[in-house]
Protein backbone atom coordinates (compact mmCIF):
# COMPACT_ATOMS: atom_id res chain seq x y z
CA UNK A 1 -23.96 17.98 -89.31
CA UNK A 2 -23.71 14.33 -89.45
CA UNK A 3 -24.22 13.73 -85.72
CA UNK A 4 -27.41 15.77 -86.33
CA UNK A 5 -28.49 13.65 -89.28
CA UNK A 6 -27.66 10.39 -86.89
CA UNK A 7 -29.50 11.63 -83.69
CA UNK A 8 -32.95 12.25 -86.43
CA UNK A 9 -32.40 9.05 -87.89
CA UNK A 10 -32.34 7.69 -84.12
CA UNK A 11 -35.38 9.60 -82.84
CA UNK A 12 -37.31 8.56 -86.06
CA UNK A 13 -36.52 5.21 -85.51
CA UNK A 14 -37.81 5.20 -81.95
CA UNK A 15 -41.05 6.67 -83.04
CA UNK A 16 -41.05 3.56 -85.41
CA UNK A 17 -40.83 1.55 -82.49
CA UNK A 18 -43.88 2.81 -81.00
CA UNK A 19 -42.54 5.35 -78.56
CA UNK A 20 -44.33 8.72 -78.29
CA UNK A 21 -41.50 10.79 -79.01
CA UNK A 22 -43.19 14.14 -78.02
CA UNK A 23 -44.17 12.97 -75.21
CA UNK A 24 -41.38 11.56 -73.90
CA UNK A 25 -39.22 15.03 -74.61
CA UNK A 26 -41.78 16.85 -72.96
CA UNK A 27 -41.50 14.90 -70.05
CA UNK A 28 -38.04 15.05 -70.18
CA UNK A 29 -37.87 18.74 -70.70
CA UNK A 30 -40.15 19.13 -66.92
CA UNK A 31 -37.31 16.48 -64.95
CA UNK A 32 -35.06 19.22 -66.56
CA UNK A 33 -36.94 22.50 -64.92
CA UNK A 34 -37.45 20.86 -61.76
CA UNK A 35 -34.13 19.70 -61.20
CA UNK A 36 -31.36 21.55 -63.15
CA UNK A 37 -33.31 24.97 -63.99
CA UNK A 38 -33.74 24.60 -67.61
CA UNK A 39 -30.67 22.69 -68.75
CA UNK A 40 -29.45 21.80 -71.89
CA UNK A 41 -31.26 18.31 -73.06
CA UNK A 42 -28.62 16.27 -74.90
CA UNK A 43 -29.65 13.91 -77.85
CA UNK A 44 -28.52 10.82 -76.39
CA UNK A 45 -30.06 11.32 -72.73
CA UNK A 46 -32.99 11.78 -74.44
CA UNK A 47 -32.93 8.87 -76.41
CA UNK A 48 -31.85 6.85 -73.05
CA UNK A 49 -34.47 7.63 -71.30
CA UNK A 50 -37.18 6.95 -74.00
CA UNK A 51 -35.33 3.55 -74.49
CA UNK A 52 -36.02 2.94 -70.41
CA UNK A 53 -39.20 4.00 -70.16
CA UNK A 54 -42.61 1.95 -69.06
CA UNK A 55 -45.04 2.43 -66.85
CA UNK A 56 -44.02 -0.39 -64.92
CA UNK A 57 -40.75 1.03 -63.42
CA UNK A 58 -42.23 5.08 -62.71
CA UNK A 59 -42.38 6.55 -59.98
CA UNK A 60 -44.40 9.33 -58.62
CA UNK A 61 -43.11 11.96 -56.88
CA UNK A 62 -44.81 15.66 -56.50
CA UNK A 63 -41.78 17.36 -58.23
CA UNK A 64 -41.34 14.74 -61.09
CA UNK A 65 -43.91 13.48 -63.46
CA UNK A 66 -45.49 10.29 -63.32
CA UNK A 67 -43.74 8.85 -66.16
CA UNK A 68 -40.02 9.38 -65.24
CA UNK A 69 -37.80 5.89 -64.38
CA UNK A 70 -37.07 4.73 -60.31
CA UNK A 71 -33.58 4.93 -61.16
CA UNK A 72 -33.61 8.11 -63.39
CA UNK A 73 -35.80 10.25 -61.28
CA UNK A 74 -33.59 9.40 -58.25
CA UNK A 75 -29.94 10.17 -59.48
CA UNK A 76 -31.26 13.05 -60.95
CA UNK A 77 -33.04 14.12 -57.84
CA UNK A 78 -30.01 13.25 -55.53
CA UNK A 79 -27.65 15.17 -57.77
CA UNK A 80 -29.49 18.32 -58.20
CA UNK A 81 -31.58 18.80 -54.87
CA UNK A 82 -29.81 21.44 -53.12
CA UNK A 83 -30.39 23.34 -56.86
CA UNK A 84 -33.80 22.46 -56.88
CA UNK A 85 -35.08 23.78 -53.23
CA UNK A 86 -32.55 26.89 -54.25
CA UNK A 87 -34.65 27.64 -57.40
CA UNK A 88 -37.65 26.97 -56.45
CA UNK A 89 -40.00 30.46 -56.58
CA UNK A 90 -40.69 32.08 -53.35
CA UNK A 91 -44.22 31.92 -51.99
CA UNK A 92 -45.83 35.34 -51.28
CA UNK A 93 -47.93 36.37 -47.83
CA UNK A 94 -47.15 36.59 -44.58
CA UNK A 95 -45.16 33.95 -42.79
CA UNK A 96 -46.82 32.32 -39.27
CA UNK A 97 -43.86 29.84 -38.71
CA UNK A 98 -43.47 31.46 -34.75
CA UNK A 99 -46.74 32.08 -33.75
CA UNK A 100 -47.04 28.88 -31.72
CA UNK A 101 -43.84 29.25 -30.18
CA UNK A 102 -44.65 32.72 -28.93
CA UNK A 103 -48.09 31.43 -27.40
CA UNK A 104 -46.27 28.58 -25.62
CA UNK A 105 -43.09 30.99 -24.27
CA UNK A 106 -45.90 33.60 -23.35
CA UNK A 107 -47.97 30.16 -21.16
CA UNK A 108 -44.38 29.27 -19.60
CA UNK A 109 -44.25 32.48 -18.46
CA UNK A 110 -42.33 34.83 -20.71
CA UNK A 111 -43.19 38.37 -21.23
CA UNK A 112 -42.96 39.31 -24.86
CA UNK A 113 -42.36 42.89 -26.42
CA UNK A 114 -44.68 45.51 -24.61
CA UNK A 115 -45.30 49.02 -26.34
CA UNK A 116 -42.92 51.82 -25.73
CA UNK A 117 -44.55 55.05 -24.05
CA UNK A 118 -42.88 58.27 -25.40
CA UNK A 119 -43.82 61.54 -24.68
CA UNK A 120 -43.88 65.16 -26.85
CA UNK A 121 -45.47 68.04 -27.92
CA UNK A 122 -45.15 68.86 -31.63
CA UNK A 123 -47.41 71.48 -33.57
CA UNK A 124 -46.60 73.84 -36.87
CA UNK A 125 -49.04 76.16 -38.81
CA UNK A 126 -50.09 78.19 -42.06
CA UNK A 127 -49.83 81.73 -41.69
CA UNK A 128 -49.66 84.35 -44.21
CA UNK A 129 -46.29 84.57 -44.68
CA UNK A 130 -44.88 81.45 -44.28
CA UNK A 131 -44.83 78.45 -41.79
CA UNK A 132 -44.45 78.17 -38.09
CA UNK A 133 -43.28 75.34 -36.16
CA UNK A 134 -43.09 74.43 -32.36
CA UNK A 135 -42.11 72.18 -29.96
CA UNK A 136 -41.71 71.04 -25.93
CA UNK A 137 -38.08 70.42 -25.05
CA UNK A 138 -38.89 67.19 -22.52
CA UNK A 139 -36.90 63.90 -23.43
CA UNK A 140 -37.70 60.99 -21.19
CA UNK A 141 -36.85 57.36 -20.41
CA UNK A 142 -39.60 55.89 -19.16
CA UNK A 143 -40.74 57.45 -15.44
CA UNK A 144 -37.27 59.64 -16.02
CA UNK A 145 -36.84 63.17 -17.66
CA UNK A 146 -33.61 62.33 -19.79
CA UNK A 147 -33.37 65.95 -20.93
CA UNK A 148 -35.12 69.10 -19.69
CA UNK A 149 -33.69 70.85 -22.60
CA UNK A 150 -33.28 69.16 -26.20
CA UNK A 151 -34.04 70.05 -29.75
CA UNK A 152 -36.88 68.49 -31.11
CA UNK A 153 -37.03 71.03 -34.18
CA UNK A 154 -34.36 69.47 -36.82
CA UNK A 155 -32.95 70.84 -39.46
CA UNK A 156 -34.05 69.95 -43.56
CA UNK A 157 -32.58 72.81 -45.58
CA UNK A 158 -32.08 76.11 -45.39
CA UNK A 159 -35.62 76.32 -45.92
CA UNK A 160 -37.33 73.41 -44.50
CA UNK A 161 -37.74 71.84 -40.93
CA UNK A 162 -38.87 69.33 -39.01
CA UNK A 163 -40.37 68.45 -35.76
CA UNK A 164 -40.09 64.87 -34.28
CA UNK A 165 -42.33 63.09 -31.94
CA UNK A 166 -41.50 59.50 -30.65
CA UNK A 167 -38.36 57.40 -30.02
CA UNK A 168 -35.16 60.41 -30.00
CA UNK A 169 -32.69 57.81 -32.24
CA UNK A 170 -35.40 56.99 -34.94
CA UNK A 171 -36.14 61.02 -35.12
CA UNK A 172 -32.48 62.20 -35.53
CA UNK A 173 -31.41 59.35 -37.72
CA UNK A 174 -33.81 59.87 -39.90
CA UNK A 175 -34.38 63.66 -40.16
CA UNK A 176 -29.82 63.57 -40.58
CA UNK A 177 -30.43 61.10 -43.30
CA UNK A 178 -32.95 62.92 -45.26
CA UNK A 179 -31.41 66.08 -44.83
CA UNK A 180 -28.03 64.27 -46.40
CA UNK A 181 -29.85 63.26 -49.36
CA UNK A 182 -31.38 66.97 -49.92
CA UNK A 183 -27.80 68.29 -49.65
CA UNK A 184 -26.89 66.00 -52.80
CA UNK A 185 -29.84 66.76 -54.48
CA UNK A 186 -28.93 70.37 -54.26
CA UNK A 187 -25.44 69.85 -54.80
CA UNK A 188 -27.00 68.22 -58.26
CA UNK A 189 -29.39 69.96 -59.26
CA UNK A 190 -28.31 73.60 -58.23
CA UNK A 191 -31.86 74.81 -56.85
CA UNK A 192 -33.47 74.89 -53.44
CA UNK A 193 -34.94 72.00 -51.97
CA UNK A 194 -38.84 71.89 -52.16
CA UNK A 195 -40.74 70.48 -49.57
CA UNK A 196 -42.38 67.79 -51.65
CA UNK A 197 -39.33 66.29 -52.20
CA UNK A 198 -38.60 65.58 -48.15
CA UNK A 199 -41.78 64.19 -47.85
CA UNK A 200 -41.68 61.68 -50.04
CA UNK A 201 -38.27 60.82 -48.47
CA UNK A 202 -39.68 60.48 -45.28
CA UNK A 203 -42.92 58.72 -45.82
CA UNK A 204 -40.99 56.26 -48.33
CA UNK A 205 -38.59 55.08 -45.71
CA UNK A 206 -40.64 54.93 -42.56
CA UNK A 207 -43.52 52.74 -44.77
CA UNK A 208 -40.39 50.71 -45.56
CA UNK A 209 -40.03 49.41 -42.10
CA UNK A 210 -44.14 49.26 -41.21
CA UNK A 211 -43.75 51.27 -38.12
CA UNK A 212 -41.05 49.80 -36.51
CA UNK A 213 -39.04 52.58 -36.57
CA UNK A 214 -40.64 55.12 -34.74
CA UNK A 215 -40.99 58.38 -35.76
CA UNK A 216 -43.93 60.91 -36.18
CA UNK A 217 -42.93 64.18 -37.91
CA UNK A 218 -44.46 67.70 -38.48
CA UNK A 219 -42.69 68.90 -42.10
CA UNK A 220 -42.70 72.45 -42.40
CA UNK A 221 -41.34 74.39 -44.85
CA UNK A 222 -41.19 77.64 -47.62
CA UNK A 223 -40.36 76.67 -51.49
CA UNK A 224 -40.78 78.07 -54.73
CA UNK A 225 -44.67 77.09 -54.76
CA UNK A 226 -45.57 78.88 -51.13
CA UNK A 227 -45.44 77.57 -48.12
CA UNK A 228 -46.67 73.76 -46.89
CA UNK A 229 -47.08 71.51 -43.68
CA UNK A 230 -47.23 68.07 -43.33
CA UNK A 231 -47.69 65.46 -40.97
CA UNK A 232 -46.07 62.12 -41.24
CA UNK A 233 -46.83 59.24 -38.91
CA UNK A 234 -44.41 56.14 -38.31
CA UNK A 235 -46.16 53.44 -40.70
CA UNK A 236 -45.49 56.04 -43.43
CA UNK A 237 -49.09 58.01 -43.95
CA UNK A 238 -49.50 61.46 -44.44
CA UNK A 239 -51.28 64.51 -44.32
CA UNK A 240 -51.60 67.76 -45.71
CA UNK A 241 -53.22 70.48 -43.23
CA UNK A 242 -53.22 73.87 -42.50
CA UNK A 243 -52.27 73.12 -38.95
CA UNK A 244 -50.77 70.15 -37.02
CA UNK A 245 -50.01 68.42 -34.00
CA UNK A 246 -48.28 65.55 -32.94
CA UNK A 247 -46.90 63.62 -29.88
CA UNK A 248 -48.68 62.73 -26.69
CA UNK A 249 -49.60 65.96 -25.97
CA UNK A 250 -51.23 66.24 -28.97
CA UNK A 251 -55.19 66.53 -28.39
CA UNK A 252 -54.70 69.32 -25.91
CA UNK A 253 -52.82 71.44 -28.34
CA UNK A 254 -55.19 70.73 -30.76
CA UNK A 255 -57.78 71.64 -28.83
CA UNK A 256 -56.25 75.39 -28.61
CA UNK A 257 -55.47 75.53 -32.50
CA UNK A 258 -59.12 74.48 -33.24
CA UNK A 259 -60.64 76.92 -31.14
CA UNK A 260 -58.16 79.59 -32.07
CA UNK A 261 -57.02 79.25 -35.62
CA UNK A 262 -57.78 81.46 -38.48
CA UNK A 263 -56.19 82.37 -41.82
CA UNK A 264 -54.48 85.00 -42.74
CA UNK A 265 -52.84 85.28 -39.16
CA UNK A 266 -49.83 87.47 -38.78
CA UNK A 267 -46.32 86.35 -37.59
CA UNK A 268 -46.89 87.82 -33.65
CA UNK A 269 -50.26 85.96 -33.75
CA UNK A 270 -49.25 82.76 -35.13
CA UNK A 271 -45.92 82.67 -32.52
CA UNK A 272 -48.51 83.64 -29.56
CA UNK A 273 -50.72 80.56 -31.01
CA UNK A 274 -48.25 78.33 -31.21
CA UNK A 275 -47.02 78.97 -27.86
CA UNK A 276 -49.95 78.59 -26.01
CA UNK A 277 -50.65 74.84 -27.54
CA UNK A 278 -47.27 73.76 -26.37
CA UNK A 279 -48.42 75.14 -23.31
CA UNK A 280 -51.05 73.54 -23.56
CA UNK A 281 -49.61 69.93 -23.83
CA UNK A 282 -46.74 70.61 -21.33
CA UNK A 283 -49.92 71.36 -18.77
CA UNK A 284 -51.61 68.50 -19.54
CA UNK A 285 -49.35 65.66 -20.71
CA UNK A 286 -46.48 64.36 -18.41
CA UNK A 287 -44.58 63.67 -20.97
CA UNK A 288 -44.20 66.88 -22.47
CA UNK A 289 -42.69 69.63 -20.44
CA UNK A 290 -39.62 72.05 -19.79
CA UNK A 291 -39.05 74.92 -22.35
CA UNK A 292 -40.68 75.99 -25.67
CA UNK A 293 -39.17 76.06 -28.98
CA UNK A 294 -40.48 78.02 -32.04
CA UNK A 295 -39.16 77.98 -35.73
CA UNK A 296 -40.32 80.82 -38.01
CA UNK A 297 -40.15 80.22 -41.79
CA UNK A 298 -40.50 82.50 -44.49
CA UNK A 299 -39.64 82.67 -47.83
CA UNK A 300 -35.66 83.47 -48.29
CA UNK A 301 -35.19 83.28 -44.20
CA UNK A 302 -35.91 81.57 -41.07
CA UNK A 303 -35.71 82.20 -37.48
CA UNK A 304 -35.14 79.71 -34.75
CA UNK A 305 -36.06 81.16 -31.45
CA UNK A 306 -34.44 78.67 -28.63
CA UNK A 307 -35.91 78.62 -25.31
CA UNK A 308 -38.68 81.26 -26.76
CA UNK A 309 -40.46 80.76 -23.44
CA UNK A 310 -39.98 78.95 -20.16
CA UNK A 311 -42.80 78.14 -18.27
CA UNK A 312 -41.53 75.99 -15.45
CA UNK A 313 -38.19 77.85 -14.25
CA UNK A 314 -36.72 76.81 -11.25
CA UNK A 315 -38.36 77.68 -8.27
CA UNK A 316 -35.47 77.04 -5.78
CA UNK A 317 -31.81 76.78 -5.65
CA UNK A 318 -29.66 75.91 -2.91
CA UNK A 319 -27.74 78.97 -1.94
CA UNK A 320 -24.99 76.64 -0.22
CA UNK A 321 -24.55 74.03 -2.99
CA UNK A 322 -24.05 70.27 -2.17
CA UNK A 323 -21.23 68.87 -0.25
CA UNK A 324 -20.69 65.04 -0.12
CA UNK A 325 -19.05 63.21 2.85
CA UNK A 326 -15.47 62.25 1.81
CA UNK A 327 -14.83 58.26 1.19
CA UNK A 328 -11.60 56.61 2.05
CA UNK A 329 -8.72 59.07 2.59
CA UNK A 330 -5.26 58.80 0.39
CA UNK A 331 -2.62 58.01 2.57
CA UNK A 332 0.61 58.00 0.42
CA UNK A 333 1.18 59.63 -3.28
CA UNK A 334 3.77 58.06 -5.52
CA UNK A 335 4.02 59.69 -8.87
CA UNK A 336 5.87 57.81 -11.35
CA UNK A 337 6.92 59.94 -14.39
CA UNK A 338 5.96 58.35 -17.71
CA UNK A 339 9.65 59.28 -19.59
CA UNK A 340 12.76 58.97 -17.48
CA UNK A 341 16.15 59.98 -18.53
CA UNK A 342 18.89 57.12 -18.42
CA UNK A 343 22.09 57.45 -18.06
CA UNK A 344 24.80 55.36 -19.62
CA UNK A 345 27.49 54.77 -17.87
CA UNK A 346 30.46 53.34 -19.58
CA UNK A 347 34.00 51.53 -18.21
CA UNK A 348 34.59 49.20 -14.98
CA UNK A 349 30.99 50.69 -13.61
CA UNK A 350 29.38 48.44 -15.98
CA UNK A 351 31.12 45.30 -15.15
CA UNK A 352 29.88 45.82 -11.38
């Protein structure tokens, strides 16, 4: 209490002296901000520095203000500048720092990131029962067919699936990962998984990462509130339609579901129509092709059909096989047993 009553007395004597006290602390109080984020102000530092203060020894300096001691302002500065750059507040927008270094690496010559062709064939659609979904069964790397026969129709929930279009890591990774979560969530909540909810999964974390990773989805699927089909594209946009394609192949087989499509259509119907779009794109994009894959969903069941049709089988096989010319021939065998059995001999043999 009496240091109190001594550090008043002191401050009112200053302002006796002429100093502008308020001033002075409010300068103070901004040195403090800018260079120890919002530190304690003791009584006697404050009285220092209004005791050392004139406007013929200040400095300027765009952190400081004007007012602020050579001296002062410098140890302060030098002390506290690696907190100072640390606390500063981030600055929003974009950031341009490596645009000119791309230009001149792409003038010396250097190719930068080109976009990556993938190829598929992805549809689904409302019928009156449920949802159907469909898919080509090509996977390729670049000019190559990777796979002539993978699944492109993942698994959701025991009600929900979903068909991916675009790069085959991004697609698995992040149907697996969704399903995952839905698998806790029912694990939590005890009730089946709506289709709402893995949309808003989905769309959530591919807007996340702007496109980059590269996935375009066709969510179909049977809940409590009837049946739903959505399309999902890789920056993380949606839509909500009663049919849907995706992929490469995608305008011809839209071409066949919006010449073909009506409501009400029964489960034959909607296979047969479903069908003949993937046709449709494996016939008219090269990077759809091989087999077709259908997924029927209806309320309290599902039925994958793999390999429902194939419309380019193999047209010849060699009756013979293939033999290959033999390399270099083994001359000499030596098998060396991995365990061996040792025997100890004991007495004058060991001495020899």
């Amino acid at each position: 209490m009496e240091e109190r009553v001594a550090a008043r007395e002191d401050v009112e004597g200053k302002r006796e002296e002429g100093f502008d006290v308020e001033k002075g602390y409010k300068e103070l109080c901004i040195v403090s901000v800018f260079t120890s984020a919002h530190r304690t102000i003791d009584v006697r530092e404050f009285l220092f520095f209004l005791s050392t203060t004139n406007s013929s020894k200040s400095t300027v300096s765009p952190f400081l203000p004007s007012a602020v001691p050579s001296w002062f302002a410098r140890s302060i500065w030098v002390s506290n500048m690696s907190k100072s750059v640390d606390l500063l507040p981030p600055k929003g927008g974009f950031c341009f720092d490596l645009c000119r270094r791309n230009e001149m690496l792409e003038k010396k010559g250097l190719k930068g990131p080109t976009f990556l062709k993938t190829g598929t064939t992805i549809v689904g659609l409302v019928f009156q029962d449920g949802v159907i979904l469909g898919a080509d069964t090509r996977a390729t790397e670049g000019p190559i067919v990777a796979d002539k026969n993978c699944e492109k129709i993942h698994y959701m929930a025991p009600n929900i699936y979903c068909c991916g279009a675009g790069t085959a890591a991004d697609t698995e990774a992040v149907t697996d990962m969704v399903s995952s979560q839905l698998q806790l969530h029912r694990y939590h909540t005890g009730r089946e998984s709506r289709v709402v909810t893995a949309l808003t999964l989905l769309k959530r974390h591919l807007f996340n990462y702007q496109g980059y990773v590269s996935a375009a989805l066709v969510l179909g699927g049977v809940d409590i509130t009837g049946p739903h089909l959505h399309t999902i594209y890789p920056h993380g946009s949606t839509d909500t339609l009663p049919f849907a394609t995706m992929g490469s192949g995608s305008l011809a087989a839209m071409s066949v579901f919006e010449s073909k499509y009506k409501e009400s259509l029964s489960r034959d119907e909607g296979i047969k129509l479903v069908v003949e779009a993937i046709c449709a794109g494996i016939f008219n994009d090269l990077g759809s092709g091989s087999n077709v894959d259908v997924c029927v969903i209806t309320k309290g069941h599902k039925e994958y059909l793999r390999n429902h049709l194939l419309p380019n089988p193999r047209t010849y096989v060699n009756p013979k096989g293939f033999t290959f010319p033999k390399k270099t021939e083994v001359l000499l065998t030596k098998i060396v047993p991995l365990k061996e059995k040792v025997e100890v001999i004991e007495g004058d043999a060991m001495e020899e």
